[in-house]
Protein backbone atom coordinates (compact mmCIF):
# COMPACT_ATOMS: atom_id res chain seq x y z
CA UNK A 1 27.83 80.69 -75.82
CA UNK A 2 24.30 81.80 -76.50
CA UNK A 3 21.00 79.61 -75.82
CA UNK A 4 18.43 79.21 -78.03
CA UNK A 5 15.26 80.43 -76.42
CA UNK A 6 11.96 77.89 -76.39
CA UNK A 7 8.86 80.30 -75.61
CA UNK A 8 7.12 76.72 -75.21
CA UNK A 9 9.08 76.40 -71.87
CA UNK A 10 8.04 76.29 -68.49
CA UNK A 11 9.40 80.02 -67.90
CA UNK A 12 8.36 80.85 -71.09
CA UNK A 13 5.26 83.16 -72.24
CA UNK A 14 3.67 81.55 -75.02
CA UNK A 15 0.98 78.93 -74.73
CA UNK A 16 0.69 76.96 -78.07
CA UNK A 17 -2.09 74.68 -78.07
CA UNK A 18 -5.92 73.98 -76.53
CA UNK A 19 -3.65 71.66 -74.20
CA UNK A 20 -1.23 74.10 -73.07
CA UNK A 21 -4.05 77.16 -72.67
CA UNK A 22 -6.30 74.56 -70.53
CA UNK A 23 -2.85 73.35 -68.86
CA UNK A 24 -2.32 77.19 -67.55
CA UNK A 25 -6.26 77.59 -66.97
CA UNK A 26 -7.19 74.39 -65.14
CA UNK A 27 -10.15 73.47 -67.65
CA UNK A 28 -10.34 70.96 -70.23
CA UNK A 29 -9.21 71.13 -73.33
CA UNK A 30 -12.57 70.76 -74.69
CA UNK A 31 -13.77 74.38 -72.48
CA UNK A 32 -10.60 76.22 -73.77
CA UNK A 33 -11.31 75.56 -77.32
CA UNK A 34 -14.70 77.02 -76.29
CA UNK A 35 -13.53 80.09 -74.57
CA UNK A 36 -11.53 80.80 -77.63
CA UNK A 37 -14.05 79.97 -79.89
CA UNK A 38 -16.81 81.95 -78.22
CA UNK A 39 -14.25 85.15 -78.12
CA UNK A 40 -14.19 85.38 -74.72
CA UNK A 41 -10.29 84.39 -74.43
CA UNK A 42 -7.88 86.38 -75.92
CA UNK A 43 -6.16 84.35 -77.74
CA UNK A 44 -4.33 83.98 -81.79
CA UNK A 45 -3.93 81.95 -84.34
CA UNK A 46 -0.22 80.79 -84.48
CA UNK A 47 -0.18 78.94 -88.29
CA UNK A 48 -3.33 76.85 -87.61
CA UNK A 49 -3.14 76.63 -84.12
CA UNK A 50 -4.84 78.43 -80.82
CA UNK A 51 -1.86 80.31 -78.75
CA UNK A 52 -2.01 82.99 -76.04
CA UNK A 53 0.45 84.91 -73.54
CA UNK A 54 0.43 83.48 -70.32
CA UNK A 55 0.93 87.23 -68.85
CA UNK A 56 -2.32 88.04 -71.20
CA UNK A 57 -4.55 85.66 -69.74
CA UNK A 58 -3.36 86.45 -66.24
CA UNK A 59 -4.73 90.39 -66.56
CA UNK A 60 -7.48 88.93 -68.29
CA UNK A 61 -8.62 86.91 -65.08
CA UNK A 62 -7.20 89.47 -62.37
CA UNK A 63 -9.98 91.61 -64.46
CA UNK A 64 -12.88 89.07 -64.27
CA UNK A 65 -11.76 88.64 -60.40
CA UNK A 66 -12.12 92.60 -60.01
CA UNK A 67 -14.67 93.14 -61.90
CA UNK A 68 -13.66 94.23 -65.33
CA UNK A 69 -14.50 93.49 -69.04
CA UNK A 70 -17.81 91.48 -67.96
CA UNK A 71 -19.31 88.85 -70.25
CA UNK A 72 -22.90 87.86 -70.35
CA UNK A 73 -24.19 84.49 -69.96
């Protein structure tokens, strides 16, 4: 029997939603909207709403913690 996969799961890769992204970052909901916004989240458009990779946002902050891909205040 095959299983339907749900990307939306807990083991899954796909954040959909400001609440989800914040979920995963630790911020508010308001702040990831901003990130997004401001471009300095990679993130997509899924329909109308904000989604990211979970494994994409985790080499995006291993390269803020190294270093990397610096953004100005």
């Amino acid at each position: 029997m095959m299983e339907a996969s749900n990307d939306n799961s807990p083991v899954g890769d796909l954040l959909v939603g400001a609440n989800a992204i914040a979920a995963f970052l630790g911020c508010t909901r308001r702040q990831a909207y901003r990130f997004v916004y401001d471009g300095l989240l990679p993130s997509f458009k899924l329909g109308g709403t904000v989604a990211a990779r979970r494994s994409t946002l985790t080499r995006w902050m291993a390269d803020r913690e190294t270093g990397g891909m610096k953004v100005s205040a």
